[in-house]
C-alpha atoms as a PDB file:
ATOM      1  CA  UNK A   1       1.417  51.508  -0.418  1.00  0.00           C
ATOM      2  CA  UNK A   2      -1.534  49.200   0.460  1.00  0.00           C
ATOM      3  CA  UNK A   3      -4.906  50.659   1.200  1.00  0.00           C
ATOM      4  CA  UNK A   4      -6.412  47.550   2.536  1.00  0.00           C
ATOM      5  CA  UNK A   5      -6.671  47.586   5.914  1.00  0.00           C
ATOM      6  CA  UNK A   6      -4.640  44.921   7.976  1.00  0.00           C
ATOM      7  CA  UNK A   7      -6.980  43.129   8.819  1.00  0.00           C
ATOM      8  CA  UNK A   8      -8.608  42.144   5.274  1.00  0.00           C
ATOM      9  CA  UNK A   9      -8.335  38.648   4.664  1.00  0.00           C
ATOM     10  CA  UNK A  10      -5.720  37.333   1.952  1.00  0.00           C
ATOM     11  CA  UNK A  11      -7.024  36.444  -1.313  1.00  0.00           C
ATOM     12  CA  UNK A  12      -6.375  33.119  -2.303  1.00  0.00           C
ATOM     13  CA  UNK A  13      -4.017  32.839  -5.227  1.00  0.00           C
ATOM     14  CA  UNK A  14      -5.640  31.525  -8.033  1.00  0.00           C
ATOM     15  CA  UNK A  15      -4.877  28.741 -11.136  1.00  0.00           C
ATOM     16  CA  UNK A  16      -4.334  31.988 -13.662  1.00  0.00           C
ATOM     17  CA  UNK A  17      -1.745  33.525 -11.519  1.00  0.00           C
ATOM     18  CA  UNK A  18      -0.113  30.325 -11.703  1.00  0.00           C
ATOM     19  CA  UNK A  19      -0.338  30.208 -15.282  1.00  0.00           C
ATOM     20  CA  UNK A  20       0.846  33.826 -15.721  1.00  0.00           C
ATOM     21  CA  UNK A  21       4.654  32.744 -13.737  1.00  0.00           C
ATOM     22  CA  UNK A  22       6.056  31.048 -16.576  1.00  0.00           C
ATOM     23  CA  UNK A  23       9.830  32.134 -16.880  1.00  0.00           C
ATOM     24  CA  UNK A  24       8.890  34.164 -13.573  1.00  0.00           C
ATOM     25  CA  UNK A  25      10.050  33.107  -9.742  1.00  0.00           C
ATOM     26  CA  UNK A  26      10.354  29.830  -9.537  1.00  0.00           C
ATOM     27  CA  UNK A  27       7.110  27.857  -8.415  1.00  0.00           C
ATOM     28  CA  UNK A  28       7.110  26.490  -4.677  1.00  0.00           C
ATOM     29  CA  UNK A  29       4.799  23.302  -4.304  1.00  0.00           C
ATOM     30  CA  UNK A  30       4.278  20.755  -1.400  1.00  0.00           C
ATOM     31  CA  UNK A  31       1.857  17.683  -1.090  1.00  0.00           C
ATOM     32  CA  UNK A  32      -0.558  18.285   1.715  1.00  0.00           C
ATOM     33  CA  UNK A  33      -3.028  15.286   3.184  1.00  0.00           C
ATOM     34  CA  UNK A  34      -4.417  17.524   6.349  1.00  0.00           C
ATOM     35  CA  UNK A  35      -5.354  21.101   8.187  1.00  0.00           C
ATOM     36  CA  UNK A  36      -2.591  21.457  10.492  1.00  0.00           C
ATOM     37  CA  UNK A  37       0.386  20.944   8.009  1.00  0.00           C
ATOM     38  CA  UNK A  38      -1.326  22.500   4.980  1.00  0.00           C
ATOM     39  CA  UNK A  39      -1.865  25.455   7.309  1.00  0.00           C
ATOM     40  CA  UNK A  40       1.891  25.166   8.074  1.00  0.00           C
ATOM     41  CA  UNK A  41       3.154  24.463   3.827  1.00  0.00           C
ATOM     42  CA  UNK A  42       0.931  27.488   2.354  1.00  0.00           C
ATOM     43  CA  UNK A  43       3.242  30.072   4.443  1.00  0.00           C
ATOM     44  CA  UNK A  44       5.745  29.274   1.955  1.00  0.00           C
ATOM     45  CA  UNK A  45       4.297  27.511  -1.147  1.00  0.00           C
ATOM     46  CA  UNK A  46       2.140  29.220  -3.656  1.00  0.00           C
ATOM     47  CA  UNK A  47      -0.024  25.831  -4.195  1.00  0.00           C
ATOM     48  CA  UNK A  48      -0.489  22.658  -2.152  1.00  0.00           C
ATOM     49  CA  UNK A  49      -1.193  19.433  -4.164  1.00  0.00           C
ATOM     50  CA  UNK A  50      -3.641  17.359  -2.754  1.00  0.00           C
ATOM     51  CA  UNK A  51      -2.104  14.489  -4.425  1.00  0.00           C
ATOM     52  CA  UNK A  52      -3.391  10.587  -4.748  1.00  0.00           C
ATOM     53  CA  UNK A  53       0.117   9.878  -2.901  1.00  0.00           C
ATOM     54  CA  UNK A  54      -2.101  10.152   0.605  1.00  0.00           C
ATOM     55  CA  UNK A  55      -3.463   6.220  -0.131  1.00  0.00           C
ATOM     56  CA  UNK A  56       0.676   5.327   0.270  1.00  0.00           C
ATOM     57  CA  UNK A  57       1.746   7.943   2.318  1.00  0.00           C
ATOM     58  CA  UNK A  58      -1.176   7.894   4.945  1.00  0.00           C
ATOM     59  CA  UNK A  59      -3.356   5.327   4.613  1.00  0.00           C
ATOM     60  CA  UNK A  60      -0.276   2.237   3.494  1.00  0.00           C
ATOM     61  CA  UNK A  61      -1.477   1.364   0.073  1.00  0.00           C
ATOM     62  CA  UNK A  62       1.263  -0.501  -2.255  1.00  0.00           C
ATOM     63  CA  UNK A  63       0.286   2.098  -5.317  1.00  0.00           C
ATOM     64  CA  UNK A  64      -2.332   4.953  -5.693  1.00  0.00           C
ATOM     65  CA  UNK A  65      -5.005   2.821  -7.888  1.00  0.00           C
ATOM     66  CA  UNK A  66      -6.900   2.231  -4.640  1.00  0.00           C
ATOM     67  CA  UNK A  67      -7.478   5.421  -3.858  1.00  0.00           C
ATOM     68  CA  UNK A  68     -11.166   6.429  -4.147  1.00  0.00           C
ATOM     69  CA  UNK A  69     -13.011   9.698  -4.868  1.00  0.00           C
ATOM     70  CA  UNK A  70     -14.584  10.013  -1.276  1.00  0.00           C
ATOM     71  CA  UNK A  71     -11.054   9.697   0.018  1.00  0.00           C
ATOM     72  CA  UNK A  72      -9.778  13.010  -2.329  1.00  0.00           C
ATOM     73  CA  UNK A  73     -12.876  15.084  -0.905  1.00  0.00           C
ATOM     74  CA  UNK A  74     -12.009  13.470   2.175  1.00  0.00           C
ATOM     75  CA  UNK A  75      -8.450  14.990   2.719  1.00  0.00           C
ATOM     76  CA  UNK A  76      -9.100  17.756  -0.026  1.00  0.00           C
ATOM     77  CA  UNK A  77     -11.735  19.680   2.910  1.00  0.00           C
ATOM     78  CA  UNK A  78      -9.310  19.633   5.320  1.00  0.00           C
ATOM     79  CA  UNK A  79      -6.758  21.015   3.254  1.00  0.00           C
ATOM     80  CA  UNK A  80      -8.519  23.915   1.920  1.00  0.00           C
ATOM     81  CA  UNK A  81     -10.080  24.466   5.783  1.00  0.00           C
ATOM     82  CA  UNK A  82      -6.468  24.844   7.114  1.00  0.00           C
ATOM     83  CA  UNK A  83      -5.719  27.328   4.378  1.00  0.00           C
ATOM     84  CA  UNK A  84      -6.501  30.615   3.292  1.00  0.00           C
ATOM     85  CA  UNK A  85      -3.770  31.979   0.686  1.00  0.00           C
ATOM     86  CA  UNK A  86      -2.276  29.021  -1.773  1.00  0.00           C
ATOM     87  CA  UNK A  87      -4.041  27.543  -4.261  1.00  0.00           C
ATOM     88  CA  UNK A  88      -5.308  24.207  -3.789  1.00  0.00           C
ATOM     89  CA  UNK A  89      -5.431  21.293  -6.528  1.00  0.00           C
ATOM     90  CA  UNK A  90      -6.597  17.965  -5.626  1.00  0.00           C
ATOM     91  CA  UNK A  91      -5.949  14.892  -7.838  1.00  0.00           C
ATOM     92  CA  UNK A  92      -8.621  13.321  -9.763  1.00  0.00           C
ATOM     93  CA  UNK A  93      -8.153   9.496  -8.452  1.00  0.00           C
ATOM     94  CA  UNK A  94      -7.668   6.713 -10.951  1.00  0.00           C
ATOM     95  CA  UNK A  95     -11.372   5.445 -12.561  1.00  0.00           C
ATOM     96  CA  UNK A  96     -12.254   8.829 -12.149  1.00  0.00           C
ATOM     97  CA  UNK A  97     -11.796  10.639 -15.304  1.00  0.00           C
ATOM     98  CA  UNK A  98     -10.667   8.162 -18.338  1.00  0.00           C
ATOM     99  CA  UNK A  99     -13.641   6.756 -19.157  1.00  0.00           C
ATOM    100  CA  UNK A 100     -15.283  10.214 -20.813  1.00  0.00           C
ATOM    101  CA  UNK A 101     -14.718  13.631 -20.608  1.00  0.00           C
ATOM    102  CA  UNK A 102     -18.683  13.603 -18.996  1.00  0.00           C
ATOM    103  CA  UNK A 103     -17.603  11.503 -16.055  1.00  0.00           C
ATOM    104  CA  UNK A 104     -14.621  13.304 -15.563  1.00  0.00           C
ATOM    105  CA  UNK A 105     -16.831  16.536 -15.709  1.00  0.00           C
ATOM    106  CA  UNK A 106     -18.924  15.471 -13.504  1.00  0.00           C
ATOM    107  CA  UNK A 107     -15.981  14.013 -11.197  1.00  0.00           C
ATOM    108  CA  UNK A 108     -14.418  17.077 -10.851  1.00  0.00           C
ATOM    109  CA  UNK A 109     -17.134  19.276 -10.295  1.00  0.00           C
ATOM    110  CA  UNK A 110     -18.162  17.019  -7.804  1.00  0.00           C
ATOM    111  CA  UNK A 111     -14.721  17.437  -5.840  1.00  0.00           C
ATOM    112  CA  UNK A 112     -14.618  21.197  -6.253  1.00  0.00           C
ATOM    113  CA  UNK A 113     -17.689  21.986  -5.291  1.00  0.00           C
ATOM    114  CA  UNK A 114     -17.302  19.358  -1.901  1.00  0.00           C
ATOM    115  CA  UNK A 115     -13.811  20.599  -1.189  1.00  0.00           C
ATOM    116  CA  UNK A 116     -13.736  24.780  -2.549  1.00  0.00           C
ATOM    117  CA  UNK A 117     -10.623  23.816  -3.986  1.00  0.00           C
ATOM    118  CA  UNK A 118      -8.986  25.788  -6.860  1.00  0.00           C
ATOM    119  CA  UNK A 119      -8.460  23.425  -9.042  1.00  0.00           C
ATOM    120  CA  UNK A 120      -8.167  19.722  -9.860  1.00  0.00           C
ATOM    121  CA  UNK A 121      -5.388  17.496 -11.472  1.00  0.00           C
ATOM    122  CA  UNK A 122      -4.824  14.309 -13.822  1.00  0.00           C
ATOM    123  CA  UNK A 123      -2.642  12.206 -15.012  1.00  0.00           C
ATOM    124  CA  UNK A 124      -1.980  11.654 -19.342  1.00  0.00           C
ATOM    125  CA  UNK A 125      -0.863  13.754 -21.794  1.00  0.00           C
ATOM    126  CA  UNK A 126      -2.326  13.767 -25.486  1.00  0.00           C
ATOM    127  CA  UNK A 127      -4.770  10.993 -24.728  1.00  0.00           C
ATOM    128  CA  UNK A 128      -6.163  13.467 -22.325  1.00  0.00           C
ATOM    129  CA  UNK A 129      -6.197  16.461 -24.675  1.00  0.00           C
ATOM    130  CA  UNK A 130      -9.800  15.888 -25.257  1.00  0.00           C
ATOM    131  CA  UNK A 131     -10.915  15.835 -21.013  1.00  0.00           C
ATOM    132  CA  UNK A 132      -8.841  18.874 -20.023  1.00  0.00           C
ATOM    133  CA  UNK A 133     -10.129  20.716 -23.004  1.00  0.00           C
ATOM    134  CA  UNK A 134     -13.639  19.548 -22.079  1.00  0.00           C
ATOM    135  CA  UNK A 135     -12.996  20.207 -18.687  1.00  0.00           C
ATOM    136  CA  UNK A 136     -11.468  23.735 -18.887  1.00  0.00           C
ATOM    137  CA  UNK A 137     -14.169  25.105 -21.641  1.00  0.00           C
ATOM    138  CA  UNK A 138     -16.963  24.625 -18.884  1.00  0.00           C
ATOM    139  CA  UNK A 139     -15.060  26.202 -15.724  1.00  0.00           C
ATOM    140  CA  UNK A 140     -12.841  23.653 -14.138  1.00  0.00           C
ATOM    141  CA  UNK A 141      -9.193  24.232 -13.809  1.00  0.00           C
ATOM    142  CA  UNK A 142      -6.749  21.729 -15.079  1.00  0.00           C
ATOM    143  CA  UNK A 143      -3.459  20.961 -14.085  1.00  0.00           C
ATOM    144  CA  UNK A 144      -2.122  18.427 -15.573  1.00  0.00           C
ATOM    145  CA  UNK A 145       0.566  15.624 -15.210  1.00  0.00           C
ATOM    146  CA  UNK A 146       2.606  13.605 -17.559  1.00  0.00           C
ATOM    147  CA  UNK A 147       6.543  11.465 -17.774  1.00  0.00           C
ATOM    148  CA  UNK A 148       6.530   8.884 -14.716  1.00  0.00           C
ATOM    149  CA  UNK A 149       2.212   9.223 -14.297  1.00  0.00           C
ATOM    150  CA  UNK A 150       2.031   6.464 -11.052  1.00  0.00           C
ATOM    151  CA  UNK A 151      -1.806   5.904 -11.479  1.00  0.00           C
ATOM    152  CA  UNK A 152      -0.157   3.699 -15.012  1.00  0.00           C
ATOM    153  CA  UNK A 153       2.331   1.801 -12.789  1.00  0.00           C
ATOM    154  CA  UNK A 154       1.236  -1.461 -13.621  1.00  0.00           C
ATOM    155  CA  UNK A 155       1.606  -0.692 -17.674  1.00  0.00           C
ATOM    156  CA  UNK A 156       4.883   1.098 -17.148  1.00  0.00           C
ATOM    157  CA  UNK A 157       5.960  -2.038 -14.993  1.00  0.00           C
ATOM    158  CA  UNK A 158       6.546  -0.200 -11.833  1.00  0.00           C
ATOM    159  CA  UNK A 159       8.150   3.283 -11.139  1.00  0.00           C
ATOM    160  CA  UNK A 160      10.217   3.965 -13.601  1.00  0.00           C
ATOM    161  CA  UNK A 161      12.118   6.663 -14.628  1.00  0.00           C
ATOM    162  CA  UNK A 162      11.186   8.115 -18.299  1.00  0.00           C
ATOM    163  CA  UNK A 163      13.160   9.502 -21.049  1.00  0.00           C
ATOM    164  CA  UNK A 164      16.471   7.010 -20.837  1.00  0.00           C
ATOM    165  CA  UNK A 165      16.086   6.267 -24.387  1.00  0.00           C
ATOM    166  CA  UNK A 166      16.464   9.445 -25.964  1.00  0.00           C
ATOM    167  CA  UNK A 167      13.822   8.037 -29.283  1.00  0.00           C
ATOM    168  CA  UNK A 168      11.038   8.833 -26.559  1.00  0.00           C
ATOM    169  CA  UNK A 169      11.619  12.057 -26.056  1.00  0.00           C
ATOM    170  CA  UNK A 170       9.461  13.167 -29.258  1.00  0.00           C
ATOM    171  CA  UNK A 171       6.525  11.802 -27.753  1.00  0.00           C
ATOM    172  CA  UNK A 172       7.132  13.044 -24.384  1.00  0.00           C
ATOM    173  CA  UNK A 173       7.218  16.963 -25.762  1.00  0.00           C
ATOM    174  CA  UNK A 174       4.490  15.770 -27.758  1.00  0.00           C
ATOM    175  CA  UNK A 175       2.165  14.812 -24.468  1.00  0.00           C
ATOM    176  CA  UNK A 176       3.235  18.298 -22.706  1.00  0.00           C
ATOM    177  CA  UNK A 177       2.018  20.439 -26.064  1.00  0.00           C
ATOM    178  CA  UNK A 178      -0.886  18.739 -26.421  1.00  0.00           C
ATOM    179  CA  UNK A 179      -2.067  19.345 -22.424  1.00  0.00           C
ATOM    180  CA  UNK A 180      -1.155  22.983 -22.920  1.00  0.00           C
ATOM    181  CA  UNK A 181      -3.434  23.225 -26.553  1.00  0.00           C
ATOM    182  CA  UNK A 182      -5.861  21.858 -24.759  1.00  0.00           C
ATOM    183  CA  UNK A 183      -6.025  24.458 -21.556  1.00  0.00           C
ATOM    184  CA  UNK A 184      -3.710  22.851 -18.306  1.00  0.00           C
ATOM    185  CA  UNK A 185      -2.900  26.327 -16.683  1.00  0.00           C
ATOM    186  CA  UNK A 186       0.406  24.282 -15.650  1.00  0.00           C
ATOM    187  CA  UNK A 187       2.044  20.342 -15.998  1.00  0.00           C
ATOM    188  CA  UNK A 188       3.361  18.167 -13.679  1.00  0.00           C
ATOM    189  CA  UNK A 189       6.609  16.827 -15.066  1.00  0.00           C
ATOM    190  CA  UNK A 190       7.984  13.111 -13.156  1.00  0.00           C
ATOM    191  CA  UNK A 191      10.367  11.125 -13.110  1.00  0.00           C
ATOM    192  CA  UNK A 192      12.214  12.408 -16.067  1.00  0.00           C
ATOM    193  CA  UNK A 193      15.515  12.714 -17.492  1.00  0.00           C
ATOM    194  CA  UNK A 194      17.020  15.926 -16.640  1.00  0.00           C
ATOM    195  CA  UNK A 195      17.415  17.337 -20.732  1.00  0.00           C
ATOM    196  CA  UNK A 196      14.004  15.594 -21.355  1.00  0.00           C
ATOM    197  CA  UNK A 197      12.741  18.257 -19.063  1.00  0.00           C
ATOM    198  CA  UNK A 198      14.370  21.153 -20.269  1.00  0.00           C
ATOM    199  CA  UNK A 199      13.192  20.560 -23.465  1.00  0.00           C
ATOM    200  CA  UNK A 200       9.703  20.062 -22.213  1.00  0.00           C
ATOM    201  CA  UNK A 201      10.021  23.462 -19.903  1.00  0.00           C
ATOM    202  CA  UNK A 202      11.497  24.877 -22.924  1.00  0.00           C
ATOM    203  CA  UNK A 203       8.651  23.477 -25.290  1.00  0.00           C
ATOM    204  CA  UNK A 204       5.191  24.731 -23.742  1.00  0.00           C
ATOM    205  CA  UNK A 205       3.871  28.080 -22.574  1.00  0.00           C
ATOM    206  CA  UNK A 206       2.303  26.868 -19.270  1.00  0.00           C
ATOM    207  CA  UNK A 207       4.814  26.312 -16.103  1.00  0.00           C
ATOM    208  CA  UNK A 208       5.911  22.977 -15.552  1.00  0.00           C
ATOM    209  CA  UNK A 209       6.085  21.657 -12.262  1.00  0.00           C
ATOM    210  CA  UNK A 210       8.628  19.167 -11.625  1.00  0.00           C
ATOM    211  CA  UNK A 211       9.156  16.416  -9.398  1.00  0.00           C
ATOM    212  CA  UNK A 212      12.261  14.378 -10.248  1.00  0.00           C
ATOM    213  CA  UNK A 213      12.824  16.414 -13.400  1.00  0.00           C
ATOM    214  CA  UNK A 214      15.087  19.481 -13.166  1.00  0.00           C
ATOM    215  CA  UNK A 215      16.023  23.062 -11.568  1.00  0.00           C
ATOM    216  CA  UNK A 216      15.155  24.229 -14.752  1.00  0.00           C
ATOM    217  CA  UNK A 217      11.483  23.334 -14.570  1.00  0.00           C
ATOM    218  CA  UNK A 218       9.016  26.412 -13.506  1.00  0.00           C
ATOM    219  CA  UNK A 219       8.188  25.129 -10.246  1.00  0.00           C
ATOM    220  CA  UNK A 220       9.150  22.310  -7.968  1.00  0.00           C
ATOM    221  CA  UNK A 221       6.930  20.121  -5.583  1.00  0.00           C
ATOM    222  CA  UNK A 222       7.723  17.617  -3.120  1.00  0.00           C
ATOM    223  CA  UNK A 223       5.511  14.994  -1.243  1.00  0.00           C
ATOM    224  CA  UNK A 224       5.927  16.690   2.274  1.00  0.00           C
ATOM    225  CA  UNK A 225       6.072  13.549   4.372  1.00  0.00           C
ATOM    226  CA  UNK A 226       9.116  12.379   2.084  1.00  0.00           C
ATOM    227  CA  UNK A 227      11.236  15.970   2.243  1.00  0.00           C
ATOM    228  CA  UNK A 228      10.109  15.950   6.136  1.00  0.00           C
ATOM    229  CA  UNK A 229      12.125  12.357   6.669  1.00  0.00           C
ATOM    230  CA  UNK A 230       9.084  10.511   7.903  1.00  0.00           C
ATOM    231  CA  UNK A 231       9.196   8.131   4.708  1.00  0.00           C
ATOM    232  CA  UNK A 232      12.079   5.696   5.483  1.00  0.00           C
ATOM    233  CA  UNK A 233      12.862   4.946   1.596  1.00  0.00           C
ATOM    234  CA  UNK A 234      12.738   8.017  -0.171  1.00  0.00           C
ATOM    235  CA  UNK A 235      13.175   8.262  -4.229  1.00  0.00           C
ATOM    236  CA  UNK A 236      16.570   9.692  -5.320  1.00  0.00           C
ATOM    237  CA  UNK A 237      15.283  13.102  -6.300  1.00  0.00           C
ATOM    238  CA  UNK A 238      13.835  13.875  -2.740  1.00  0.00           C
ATOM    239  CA  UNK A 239      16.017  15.791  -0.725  1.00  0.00           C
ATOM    240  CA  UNK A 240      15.579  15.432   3.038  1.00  0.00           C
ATOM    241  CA  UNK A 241      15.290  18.621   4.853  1.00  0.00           C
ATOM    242  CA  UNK A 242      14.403  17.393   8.102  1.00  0.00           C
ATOM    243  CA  UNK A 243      14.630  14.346  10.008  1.00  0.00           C
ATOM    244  CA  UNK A 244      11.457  14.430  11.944  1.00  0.00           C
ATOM    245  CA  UNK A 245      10.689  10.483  11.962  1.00  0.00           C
ATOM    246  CA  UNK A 246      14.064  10.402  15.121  1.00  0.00           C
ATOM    247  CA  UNK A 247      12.470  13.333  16.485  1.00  0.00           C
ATOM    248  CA  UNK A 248       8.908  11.462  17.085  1.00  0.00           C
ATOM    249  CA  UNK A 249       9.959   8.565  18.026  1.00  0.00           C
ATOM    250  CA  UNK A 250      12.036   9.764  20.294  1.00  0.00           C
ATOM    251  CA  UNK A 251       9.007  11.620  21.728  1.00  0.00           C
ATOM    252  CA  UNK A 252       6.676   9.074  22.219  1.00  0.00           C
ATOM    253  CA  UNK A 253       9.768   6.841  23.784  1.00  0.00           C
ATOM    254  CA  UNK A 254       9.847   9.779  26.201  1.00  0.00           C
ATOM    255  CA  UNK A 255       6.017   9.306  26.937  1.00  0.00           C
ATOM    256  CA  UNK A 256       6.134   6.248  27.498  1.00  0.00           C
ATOM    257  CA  UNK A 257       8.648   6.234  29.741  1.00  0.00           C
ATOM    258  CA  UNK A 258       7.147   8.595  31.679  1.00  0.00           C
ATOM    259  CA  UNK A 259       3.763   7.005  31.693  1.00  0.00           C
ATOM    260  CA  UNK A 260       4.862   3.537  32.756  1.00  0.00           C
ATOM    261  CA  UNK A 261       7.450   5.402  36.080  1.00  0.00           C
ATOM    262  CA  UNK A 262       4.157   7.063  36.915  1.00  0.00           C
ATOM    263  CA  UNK A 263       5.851  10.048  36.351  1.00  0.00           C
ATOM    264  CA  UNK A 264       3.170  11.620  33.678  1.00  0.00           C
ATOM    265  CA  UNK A 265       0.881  13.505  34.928  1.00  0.00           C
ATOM    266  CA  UNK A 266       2.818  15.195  37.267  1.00  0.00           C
ATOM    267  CA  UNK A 267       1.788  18.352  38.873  1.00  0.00           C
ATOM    268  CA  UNK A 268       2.036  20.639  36.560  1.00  0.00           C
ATOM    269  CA  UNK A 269      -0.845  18.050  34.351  1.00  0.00           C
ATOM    270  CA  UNK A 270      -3.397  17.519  36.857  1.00  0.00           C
ATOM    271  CA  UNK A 271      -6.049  19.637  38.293  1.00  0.00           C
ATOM    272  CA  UNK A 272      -6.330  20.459  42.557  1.00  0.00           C
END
């Protein structure tokens, strides 16, 4: 039985307690851009991804190369305000981290000290070995990200999914080990064959988190707007759960409606 009174504020779960549910209960993970549906997501995920995605999802970039530093810190405080129990990782943006593992130092201590988030993420996998380790030794939480990486879209040629040719898979097992040597607490896994993941789950002692990958992965995480249906074109490993793009449309239809018969406000809106 608990002795904490009822009252005492939850602790926030932490990048180690991910780390420590490998081969445990499943992972639960959802993209989150704002207060209101971050405080919404963390009743039911155990982290919330402050992911690059927000420059297309929100703001109607083409890719995620665009998005800026500012902008992460930017959505990354209102996430963590709305929030009190899941851990919250915010993407490094592209330009932030390659050029040395001192810029990316000072990058991400820069966004977790502006946002109180728990930890940050970026994309690579053993060309990165040398950041995250740099990164991790002096205090700053890792997650990291590898397979379909979109901030490399315009090498890859576009979104496309990895692992077809069965002679990559070496070097994709390869990318996940190396992140884990070097101290990710967990790794994203996109846009990847189905066995290619497995093996990669299978491969590394750190949970993988996948996203187009497989049920076999540690953890799975979404980009909310797309599992919500407010993204018209979703990728063919989202599954829909709800329709809500009808549902507001049909809303502000209803608004206007009433606005332009001069039947909003009516009495129940106005003050006598």
């Amino acid at each position: 039985m608990s002795t904490q009174p009822e009252d005492t504020p939850k602790r926030r779960i932490t990048a180690p307690q991910i780390a420590a549910r490998k081969g445990g209960d499943p992972i639960v993970a959802l993209t989150s851009y704002h207060a209101h549906t971050a405080a919404l997501a963390e009743r039911h995920c155990d982290f919330l991804l402050v992911g690059d995605s927000v420059g297309m999802v929100m703001h109607g970039m083409e890719n995620t190369t665009g998005v800026t530093l500012e902008l992460m810190i930017l959505h990354g405080r209102a996430v963590v305000r709305g929030t009190s129990r899941a851990l919250v990782v915010v993407d490094m943006p592209f330009g932030s981290y390659e050029e040395s593992p001192a810029i990316a130092f000072r990058n991400a201590t820069r966004i977790m000290k502006e946002t109180q988030c728990g930890a940050v993420k970026l994309e690579g996998g053993a060309q990165m070995a040398e950041t995250i380790r740099f990164l991790t030794e002096r205090g700053v939480p890792v997650m990291a990200h590898i397979g379909l990486t979109p901030q490399s879209t315009h090498v890859m040629g576009g979104f496309k999914t990895q692992g077809r040719d069965e002679e990559t898979w070496d070097a994709h097992v390869a990318d996940a080990v190396a992140v884990a040597e070097a101290g990710a607490f967990a790794v994203v896994v996109e846009g990847v064959v189905e066995p290619l993941a497995r093996r990669i789950t299978d491969a590394v002692p750190i949970p993988t988190i996948g996203i187009g990958a497989s049920a076999r992965c540690d953890g799975q995480i979404l980009v909310l707007e797309d599992m919500l249906g407010l993204n018209p074109w979703v990728p063919k490993f989202v599954k829909v759960y709800g329709r809500l793009g009808p549902m507001i449309e049909e809303a502000i239809e209803g608004y206007a409606q009433d606005v332009r018969a001069r039947a909003f406000p009516g009495e129940d809106q106005v003050y006598r």
